[in-house]
PDB file of N, CA and C in Angstrom:
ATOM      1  N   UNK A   1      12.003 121.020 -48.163  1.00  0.00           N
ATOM      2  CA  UNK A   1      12.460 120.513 -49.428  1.00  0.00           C
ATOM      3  C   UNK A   1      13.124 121.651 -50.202  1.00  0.00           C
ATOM      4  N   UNK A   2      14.711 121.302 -50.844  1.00  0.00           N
ATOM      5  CA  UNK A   2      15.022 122.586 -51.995  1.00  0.00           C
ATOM      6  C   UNK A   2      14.921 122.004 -53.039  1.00  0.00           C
ATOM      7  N   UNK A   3      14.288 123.224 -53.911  1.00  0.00           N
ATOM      8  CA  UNK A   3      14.966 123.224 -55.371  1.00  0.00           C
ATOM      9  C   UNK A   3      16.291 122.713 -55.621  1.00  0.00           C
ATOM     10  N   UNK A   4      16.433 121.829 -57.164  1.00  0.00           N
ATOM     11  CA  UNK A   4      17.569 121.766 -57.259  1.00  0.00           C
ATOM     12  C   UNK A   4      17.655 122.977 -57.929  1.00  0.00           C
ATOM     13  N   UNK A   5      18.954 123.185 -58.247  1.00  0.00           N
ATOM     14  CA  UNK A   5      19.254 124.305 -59.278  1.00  0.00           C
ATOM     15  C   UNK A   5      19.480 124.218 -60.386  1.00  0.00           C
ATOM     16  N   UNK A   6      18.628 124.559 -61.394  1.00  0.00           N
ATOM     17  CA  UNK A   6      18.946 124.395 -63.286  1.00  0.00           C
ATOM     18  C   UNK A   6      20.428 124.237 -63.219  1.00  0.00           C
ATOM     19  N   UNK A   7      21.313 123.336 -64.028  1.00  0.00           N
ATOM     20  CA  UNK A   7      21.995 123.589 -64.865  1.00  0.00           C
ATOM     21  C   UNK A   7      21.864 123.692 -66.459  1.00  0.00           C
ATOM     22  N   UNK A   8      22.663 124.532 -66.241  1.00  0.00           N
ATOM     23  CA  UNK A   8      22.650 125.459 -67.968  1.00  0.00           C
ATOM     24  C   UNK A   8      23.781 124.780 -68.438  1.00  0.00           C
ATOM     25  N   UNK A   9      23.382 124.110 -70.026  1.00  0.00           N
ATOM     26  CA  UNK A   9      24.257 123.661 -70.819  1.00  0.00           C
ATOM     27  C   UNK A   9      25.074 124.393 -71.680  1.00  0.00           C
ATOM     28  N   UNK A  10      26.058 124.424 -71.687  1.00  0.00           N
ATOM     29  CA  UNK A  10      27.056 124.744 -72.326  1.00  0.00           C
ATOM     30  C   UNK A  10      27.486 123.948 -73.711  1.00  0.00           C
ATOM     31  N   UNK A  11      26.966 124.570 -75.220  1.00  0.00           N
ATOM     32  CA  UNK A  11      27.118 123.402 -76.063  1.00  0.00           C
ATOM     33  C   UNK A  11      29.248 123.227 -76.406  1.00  0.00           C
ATOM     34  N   UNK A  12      29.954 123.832 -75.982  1.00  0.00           N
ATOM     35  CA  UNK A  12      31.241 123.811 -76.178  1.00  0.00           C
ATOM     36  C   UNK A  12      32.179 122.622 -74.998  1.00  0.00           C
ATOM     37  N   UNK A  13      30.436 122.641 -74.268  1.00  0.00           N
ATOM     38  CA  UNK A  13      31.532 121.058 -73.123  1.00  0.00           C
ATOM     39  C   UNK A  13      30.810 119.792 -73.765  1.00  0.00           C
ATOM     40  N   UNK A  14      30.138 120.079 -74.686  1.00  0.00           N
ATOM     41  CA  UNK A  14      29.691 118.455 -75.613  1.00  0.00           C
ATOM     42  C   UNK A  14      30.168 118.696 -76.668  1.00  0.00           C
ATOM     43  N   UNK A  15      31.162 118.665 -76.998  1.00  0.00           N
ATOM     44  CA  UNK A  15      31.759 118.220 -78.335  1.00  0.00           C
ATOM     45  C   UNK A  15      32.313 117.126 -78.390  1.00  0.00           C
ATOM     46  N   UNK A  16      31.827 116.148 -79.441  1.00  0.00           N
ATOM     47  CA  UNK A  16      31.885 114.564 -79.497  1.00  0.00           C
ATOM     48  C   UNK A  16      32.764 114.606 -80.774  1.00  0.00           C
ATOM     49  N   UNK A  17      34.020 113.876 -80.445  1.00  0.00           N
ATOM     50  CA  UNK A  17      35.018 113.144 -81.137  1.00  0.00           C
ATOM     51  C   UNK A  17      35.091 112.313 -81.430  1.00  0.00           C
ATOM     52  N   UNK A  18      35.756 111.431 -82.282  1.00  0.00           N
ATOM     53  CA  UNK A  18      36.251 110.360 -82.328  1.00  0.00           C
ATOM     54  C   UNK A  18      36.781 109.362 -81.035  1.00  0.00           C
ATOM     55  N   UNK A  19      37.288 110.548 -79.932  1.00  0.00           N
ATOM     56  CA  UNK A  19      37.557 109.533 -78.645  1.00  0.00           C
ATOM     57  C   UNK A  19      36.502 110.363 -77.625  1.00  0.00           C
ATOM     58  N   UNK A  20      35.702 110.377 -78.003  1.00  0.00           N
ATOM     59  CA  UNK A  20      34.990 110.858 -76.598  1.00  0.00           C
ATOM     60  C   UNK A  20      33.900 109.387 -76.542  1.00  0.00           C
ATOM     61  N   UNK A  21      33.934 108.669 -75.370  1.00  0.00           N
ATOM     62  CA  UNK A  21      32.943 107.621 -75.016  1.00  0.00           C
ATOM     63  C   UNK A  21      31.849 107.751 -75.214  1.00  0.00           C
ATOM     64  N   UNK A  22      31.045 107.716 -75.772  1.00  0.00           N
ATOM     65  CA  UNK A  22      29.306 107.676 -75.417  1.00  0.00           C
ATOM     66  C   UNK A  22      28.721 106.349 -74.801  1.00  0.00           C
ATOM     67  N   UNK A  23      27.987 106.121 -74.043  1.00  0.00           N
ATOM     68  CA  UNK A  23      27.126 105.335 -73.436  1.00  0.00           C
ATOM     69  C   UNK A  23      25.721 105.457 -73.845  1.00  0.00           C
ATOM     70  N   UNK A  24      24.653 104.479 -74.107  1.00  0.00           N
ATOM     71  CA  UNK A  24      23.459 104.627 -74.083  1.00  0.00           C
ATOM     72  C   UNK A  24      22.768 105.195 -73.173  1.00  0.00           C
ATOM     73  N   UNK A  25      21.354 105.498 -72.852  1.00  0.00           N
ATOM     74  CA  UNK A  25      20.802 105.818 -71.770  1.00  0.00           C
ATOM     75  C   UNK A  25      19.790 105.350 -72.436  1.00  0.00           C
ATOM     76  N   UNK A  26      19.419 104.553 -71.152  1.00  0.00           N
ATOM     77  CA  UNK A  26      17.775 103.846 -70.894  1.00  0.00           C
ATOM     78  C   UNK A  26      16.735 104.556 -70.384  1.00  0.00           C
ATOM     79  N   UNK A  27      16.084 105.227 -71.442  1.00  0.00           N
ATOM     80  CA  UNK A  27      14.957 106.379 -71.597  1.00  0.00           C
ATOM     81  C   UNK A  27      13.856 105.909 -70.636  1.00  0.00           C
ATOM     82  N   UNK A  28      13.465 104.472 -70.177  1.00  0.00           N
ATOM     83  CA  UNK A  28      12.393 104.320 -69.560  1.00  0.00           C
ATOM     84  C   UNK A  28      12.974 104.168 -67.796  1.00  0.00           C
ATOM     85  N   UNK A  29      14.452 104.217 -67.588  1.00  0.00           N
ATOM     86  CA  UNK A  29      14.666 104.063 -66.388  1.00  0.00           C
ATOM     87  C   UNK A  29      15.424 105.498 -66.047  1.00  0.00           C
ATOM     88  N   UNK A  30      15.807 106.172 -66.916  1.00  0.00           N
ATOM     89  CA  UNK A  30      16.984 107.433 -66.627  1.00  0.00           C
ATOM     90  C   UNK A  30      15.761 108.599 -66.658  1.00  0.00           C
ATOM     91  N   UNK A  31      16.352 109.489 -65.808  1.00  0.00           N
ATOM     92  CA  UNK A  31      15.648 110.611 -65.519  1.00  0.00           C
ATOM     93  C   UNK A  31      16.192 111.693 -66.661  1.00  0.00           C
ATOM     94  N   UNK A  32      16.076 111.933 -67.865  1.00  0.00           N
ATOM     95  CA  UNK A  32      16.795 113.018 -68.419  1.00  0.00           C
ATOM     96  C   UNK A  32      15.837 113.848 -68.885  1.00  0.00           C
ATOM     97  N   UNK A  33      16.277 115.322 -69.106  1.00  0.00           N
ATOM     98  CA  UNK A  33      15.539 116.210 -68.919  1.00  0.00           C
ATOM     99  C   UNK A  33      16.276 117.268 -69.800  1.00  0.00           C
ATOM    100  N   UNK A  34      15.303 117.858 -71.018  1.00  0.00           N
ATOM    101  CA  UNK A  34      15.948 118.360 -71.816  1.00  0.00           C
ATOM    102  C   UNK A  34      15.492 120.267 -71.112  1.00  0.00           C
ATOM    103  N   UNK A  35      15.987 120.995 -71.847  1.00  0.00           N
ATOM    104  CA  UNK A  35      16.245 122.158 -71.495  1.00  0.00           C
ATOM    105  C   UNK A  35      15.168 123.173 -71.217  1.00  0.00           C
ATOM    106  N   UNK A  36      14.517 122.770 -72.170  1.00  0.00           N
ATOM    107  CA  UNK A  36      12.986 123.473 -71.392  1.00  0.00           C
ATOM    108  C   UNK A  36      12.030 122.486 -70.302  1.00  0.00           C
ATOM    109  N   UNK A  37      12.988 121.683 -69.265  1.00  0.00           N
ATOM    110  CA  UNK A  37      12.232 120.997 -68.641  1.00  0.00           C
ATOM    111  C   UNK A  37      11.625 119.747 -69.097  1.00  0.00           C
ATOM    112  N   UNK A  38      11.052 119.340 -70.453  1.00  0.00           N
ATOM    113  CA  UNK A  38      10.559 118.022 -70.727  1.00  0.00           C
ATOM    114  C   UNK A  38      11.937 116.750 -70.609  1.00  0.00           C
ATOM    115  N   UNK A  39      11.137 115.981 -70.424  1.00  0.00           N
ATOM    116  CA  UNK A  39      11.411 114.330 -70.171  1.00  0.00           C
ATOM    117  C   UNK A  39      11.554 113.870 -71.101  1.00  0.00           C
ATOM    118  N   UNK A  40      12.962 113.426 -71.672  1.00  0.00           N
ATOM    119  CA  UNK A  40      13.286 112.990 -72.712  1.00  0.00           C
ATOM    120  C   UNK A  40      12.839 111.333 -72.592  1.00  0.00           C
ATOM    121  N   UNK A  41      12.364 111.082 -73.246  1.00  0.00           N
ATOM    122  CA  UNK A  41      11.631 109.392 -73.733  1.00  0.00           C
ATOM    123  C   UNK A  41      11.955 108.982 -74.762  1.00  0.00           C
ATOM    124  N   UNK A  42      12.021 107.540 -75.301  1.00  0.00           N
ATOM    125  CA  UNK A  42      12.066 107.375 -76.781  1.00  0.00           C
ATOM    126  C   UNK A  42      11.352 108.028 -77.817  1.00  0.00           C
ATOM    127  N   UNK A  43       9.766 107.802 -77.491  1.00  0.00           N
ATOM    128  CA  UNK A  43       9.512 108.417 -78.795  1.00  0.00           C
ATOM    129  C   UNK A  43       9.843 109.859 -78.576  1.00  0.00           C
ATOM    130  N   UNK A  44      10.149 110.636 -78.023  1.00  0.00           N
ATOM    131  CA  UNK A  44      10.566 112.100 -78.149  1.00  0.00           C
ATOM    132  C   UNK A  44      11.607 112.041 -78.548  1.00  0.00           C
ATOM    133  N   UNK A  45      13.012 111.629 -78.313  1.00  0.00           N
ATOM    134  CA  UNK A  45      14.002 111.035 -78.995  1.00  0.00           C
ATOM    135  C   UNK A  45      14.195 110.552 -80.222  1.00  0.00           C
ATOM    136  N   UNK A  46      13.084 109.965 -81.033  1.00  0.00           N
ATOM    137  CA  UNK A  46      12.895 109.614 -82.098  1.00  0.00           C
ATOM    138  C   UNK A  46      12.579 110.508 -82.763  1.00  0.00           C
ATOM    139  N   UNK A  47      11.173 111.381 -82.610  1.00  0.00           N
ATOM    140  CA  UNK A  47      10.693 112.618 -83.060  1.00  0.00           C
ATOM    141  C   UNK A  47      11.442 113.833 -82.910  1.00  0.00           C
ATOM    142  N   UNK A  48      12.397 113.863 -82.381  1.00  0.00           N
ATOM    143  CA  UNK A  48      13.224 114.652 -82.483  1.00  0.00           C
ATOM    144  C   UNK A  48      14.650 114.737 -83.689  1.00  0.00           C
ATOM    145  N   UNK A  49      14.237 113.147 -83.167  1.00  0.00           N
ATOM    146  CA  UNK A  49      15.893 112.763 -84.357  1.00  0.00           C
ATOM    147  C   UNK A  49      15.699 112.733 -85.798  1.00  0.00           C
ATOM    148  N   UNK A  50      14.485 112.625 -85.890  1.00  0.00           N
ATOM    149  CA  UNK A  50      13.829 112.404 -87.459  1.00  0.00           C
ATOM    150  C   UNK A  50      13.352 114.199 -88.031  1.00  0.00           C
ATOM    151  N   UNK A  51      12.992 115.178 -86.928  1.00  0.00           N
ATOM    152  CA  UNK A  51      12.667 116.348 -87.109  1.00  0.00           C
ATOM    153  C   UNK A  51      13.977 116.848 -87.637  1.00  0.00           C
ATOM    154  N   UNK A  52      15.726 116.500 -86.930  1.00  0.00           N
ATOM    155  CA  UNK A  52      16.624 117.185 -87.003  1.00  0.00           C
ATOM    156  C   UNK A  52      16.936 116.593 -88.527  1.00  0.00           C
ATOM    157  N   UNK A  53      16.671 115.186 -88.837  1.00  0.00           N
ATOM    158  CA  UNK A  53      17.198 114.724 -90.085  1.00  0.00           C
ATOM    159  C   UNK A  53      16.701 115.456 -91.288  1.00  0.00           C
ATOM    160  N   UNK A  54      15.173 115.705 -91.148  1.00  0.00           N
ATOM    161  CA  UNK A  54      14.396 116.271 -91.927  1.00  0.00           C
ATOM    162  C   UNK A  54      14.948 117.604 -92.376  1.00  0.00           C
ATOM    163  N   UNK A  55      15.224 118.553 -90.951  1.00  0.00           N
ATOM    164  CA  UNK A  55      16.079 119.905 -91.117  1.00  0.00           C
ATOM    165  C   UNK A  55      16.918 119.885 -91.654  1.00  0.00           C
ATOM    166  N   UNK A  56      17.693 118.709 -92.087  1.00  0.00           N
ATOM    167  CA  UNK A  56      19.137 118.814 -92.501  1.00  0.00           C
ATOM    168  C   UNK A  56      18.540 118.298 -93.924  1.00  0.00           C
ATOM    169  N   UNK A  57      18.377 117.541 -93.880  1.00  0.00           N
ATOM    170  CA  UNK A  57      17.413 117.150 -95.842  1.00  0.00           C
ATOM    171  C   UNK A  57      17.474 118.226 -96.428  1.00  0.00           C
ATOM    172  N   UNK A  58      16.299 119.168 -95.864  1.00  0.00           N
ATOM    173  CA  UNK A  58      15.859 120.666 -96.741  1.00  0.00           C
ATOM    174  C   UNK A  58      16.603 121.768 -96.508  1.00  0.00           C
ATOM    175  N   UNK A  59      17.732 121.569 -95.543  1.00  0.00           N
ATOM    176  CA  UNK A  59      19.513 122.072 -95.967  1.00  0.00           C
ATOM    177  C   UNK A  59      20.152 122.025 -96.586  1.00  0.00           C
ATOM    178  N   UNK A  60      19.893 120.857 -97.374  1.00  0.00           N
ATOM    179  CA  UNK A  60      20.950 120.038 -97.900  1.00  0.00           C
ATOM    180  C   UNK A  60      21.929 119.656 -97.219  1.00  0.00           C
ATOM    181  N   UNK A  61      22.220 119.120 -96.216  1.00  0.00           N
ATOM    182  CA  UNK A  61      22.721 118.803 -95.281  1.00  0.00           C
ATOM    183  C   UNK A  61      22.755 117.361 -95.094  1.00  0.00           C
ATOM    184  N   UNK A  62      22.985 116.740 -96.313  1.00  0.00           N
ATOM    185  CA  UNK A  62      22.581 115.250 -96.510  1.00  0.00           C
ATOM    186  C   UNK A  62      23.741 114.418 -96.049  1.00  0.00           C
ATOM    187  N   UNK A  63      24.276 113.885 -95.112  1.00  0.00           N
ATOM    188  CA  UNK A  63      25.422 113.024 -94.859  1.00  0.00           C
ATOM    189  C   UNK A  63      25.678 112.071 -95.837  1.00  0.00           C
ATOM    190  N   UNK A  64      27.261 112.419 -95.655  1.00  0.00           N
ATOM    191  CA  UNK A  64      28.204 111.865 -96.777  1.00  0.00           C
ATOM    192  C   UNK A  64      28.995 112.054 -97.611  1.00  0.00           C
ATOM    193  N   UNK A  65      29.990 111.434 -98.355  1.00  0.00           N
ATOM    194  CA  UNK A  65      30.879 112.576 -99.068  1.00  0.00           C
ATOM    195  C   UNK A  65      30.580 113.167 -99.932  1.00  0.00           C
ATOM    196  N   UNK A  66      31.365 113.949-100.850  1.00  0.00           N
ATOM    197  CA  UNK A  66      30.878 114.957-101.669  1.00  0.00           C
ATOM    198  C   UNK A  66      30.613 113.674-102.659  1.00  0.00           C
ATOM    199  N   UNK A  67      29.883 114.455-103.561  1.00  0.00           N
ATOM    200  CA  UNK A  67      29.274 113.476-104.603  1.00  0.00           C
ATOM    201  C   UNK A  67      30.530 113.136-105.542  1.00  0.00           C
ATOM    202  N   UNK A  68      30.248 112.114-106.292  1.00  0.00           N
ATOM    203  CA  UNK A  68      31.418 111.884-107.450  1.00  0.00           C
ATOM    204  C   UNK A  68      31.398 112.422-108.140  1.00  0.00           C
ATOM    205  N   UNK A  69      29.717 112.512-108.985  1.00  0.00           N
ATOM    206  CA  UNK A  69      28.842 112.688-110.179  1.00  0.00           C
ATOM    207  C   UNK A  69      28.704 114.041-109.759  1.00  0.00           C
ATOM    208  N   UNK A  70      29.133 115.062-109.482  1.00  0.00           N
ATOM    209  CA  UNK A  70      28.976 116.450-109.353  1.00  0.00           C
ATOM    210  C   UNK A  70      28.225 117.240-108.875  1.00  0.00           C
ATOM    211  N   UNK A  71      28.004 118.300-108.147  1.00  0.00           N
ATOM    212  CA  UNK A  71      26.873 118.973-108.271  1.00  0.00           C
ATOM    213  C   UNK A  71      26.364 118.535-107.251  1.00  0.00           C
ATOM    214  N   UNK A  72      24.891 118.288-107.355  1.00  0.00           N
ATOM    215  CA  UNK A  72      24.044 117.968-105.985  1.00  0.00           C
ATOM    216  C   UNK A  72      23.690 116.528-106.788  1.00  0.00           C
ATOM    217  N   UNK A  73      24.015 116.032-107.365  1.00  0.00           N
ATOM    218  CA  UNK A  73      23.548 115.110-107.970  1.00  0.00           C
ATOM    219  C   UNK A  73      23.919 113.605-107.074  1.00  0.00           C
ATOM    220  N   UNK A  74      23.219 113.095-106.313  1.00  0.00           N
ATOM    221  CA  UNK A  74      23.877 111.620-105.553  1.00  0.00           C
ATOM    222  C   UNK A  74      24.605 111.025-106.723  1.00  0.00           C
ATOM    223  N   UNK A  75      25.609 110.292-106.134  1.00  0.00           N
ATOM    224  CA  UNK A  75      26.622 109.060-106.728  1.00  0.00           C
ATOM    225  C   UNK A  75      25.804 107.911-106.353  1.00  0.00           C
ATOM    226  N   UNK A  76      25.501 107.048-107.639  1.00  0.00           N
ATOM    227  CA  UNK A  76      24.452 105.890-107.518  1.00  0.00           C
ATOM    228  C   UNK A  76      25.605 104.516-106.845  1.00  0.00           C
ATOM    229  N   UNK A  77      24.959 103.960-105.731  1.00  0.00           N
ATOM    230  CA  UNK A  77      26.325 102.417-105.514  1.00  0.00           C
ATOM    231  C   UNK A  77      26.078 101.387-106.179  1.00  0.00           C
ATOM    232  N   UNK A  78      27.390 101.178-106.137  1.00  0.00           N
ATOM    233  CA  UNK A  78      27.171  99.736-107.552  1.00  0.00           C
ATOM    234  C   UNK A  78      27.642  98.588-105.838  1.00  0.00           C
ATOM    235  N   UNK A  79      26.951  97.521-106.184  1.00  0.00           N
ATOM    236  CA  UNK A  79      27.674  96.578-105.429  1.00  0.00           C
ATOM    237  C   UNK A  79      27.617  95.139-106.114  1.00  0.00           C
ATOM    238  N   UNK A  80      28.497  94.503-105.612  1.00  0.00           N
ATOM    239  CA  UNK A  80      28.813  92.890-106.175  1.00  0.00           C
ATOM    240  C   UNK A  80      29.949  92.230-105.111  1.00  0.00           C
ATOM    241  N   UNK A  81      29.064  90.816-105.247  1.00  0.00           N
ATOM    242  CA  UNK A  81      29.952  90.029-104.348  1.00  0.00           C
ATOM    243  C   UNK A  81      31.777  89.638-104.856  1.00  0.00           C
ATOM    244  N   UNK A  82      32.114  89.036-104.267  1.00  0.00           N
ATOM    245  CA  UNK A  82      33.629  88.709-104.353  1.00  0.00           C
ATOM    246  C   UNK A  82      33.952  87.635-103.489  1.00  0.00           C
ATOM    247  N   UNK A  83      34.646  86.922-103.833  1.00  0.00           N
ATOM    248  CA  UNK A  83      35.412  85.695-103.041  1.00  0.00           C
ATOM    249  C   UNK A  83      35.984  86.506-102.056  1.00  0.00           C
ATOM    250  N   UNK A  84      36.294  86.064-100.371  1.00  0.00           N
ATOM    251  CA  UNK A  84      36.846  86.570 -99.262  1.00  0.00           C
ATOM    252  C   UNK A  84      38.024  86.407 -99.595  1.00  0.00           C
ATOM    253  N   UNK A  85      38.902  86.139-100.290  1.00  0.00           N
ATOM    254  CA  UNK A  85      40.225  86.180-100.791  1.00  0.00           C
ATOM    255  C   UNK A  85      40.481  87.230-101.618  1.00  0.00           C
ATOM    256  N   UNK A  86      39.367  87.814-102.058  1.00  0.00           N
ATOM    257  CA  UNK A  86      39.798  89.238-103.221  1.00  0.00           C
ATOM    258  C   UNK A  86      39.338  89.789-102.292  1.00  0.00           C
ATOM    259  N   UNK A  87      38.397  89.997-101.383  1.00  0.00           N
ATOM    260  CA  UNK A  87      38.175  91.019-100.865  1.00  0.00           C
ATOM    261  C   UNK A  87      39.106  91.228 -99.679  1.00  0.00           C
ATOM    262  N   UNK A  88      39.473  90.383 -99.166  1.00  0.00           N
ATOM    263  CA  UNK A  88      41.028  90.175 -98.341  1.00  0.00           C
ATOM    264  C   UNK A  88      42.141  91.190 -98.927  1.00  0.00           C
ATOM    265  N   UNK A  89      42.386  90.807-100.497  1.00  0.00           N
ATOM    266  CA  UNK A  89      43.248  91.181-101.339  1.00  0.00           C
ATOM    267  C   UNK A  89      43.199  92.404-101.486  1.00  0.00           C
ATOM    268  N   UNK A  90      41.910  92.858-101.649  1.00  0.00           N
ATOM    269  CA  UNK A  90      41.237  94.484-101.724  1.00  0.00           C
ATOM    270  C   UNK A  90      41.849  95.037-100.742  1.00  0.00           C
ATOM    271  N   UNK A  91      41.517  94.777 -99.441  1.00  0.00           N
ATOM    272  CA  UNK A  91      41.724  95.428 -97.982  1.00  0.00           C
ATOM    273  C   UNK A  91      42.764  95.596 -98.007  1.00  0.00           C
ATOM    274  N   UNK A  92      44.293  94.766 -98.001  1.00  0.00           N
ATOM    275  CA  UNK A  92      45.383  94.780 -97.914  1.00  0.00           C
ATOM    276  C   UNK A  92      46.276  96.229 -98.702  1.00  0.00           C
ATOM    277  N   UNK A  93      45.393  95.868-100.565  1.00  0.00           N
ATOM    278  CA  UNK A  93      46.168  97.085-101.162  1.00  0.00           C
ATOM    279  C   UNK A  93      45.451  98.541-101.115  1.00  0.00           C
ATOM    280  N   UNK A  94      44.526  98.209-100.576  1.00  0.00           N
ATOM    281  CA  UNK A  94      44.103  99.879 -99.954  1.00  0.00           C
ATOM    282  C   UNK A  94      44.430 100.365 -98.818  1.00  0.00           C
ATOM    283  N   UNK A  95      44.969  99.461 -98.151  1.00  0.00           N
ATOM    284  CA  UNK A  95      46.216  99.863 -97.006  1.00  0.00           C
ATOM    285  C   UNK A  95      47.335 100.596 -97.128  1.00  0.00           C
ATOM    286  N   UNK A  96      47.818  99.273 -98.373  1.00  0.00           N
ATOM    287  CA  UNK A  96      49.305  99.572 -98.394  1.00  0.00           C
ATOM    288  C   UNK A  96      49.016 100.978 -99.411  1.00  0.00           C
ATOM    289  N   UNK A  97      48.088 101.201 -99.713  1.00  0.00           N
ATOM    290  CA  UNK A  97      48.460 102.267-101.056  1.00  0.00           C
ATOM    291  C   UNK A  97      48.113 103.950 -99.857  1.00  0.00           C
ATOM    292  N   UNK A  98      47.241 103.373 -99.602  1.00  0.00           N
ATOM    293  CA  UNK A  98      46.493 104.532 -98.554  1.00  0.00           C
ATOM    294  C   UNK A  98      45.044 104.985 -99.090  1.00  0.00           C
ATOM    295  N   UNK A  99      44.605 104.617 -99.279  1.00  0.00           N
ATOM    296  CA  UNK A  99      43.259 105.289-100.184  1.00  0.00           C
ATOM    297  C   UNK A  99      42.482 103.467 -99.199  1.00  0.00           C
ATOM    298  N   UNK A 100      40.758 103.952 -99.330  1.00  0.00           N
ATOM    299  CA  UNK A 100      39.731 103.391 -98.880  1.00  0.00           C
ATOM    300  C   UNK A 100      39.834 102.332-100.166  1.00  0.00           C
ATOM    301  N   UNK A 101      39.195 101.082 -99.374  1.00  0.00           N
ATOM    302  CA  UNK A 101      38.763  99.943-100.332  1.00  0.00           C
ATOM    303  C   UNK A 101      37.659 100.688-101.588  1.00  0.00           C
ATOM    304  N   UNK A 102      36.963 101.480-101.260  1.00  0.00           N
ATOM    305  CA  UNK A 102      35.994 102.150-102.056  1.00  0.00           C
ATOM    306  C   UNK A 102      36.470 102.632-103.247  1.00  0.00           C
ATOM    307  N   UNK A 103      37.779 103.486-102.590  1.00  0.00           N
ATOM    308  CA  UNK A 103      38.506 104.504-103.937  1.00  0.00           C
ATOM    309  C   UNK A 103      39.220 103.680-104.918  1.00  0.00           C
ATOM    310  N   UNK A 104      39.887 102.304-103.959  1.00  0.00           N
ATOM    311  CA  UNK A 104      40.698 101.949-104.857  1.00  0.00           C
ATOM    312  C   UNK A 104      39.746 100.520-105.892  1.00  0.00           C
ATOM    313  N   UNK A 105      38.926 100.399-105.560  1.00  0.00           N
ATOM    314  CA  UNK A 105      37.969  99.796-106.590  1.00  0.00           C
ATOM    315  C   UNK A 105      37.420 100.682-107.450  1.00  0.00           C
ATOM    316  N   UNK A 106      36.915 102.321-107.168  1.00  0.00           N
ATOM    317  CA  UNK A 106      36.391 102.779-108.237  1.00  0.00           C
ATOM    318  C   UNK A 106      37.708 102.885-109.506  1.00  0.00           C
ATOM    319  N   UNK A 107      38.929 103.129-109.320  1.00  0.00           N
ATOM    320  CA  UNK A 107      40.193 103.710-109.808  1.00  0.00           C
ATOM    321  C   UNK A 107      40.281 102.221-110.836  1.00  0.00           C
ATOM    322  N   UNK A 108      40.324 101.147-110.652  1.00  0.00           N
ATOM    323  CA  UNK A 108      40.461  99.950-110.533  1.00  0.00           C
ATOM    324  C   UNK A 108      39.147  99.473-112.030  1.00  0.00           C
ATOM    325  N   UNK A 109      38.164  99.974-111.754  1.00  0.00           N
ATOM    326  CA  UNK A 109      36.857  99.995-112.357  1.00  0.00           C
ATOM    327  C   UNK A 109      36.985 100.693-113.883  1.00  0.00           C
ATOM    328  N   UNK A 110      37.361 102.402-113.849  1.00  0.00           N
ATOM    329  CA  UNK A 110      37.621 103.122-114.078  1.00  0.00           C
ATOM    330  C   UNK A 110      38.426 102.953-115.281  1.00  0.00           C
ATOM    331  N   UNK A 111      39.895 101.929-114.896  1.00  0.00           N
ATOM    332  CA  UNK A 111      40.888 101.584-115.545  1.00  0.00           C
ATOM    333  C   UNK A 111      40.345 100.566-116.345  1.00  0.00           C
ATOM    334  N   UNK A 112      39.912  99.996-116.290  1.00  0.00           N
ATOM    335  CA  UNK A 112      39.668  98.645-116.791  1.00  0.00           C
ATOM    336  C   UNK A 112      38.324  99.292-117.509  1.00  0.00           C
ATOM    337  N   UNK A 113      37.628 100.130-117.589  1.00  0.00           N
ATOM    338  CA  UNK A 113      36.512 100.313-118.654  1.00  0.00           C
ATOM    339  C   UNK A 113      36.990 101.228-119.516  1.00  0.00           C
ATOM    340  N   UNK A 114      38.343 101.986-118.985  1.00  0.00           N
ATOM    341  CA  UNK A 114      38.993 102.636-120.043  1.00  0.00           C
ATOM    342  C   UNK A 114      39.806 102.112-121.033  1.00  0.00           C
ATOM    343  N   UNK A 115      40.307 100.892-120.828  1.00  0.00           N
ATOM    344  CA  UNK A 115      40.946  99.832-121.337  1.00  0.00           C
ATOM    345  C   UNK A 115      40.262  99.085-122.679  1.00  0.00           C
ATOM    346  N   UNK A 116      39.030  98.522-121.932  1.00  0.00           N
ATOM    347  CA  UNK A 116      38.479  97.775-122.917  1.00  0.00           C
ATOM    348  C   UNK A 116      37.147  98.583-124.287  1.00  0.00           C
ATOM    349  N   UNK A 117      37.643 100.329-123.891  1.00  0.00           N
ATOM    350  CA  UNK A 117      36.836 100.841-124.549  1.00  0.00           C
ATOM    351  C   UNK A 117      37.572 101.348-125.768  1.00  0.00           C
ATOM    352  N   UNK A 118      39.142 101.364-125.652  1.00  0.00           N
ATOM    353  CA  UNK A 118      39.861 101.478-126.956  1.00  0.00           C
ATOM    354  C   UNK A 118      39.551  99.969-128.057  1.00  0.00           C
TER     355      UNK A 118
END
């Protein structure tokens, strides 16, 4: 019987893009094997993913864009429904303008509370 031979990961041949494919892997049927030898499983996968989130928390490393409201301070979301015809309407002119449905409702918001505050 041989040894197989370690391969050594290289973190510069996993760099994940926008077009790079990912596939799932089925932790209870796939053999994967993280670098010091353990058997990657769900809950290790989980406990791992929640350890890295945690690391990034007390980084500040919080995903997402920069805040509105400044500083470290989160931007609170406002949400409300809309007829699928405005929100249709929405989609279209944040196209044509170039800016996210997001931006062009806050701008939109913005205007109209500046309006009715004269």
């Amino acid at each position: 019987m041989t040894a197989k031979k370690r391969q050594t990961l290289k973190p510069a041949d996993h760099i994940v893009t926008a077009y790079t494919p990912i596939r799932d892997a089925d932790l209870t049927t796939e053999n994967i094997r993280l670098p010091d030898g353990r058997r990657l499983t769900d809950a290790l996968a989980n406990r791992l993913a929640a350890e890295g989130a945690e690391q990034a928390h007390k980084q500040g490393l919080i995903p997402g864009p920069k805040s509105l409201s400044g500083g470290a301070t989160h931007s609170p979301v406002v949400q409300f429904r809309v007829p699928q015809s405005t929100k249709h309407a929405l989609d279209e002119a944040a196209a044509r303008l170039g800016v996210s449905p997001s931006k062009l409702g806050r701008q939109a918001l913005d205007d109209y509370l500046e309006r009715i505050a004269q």
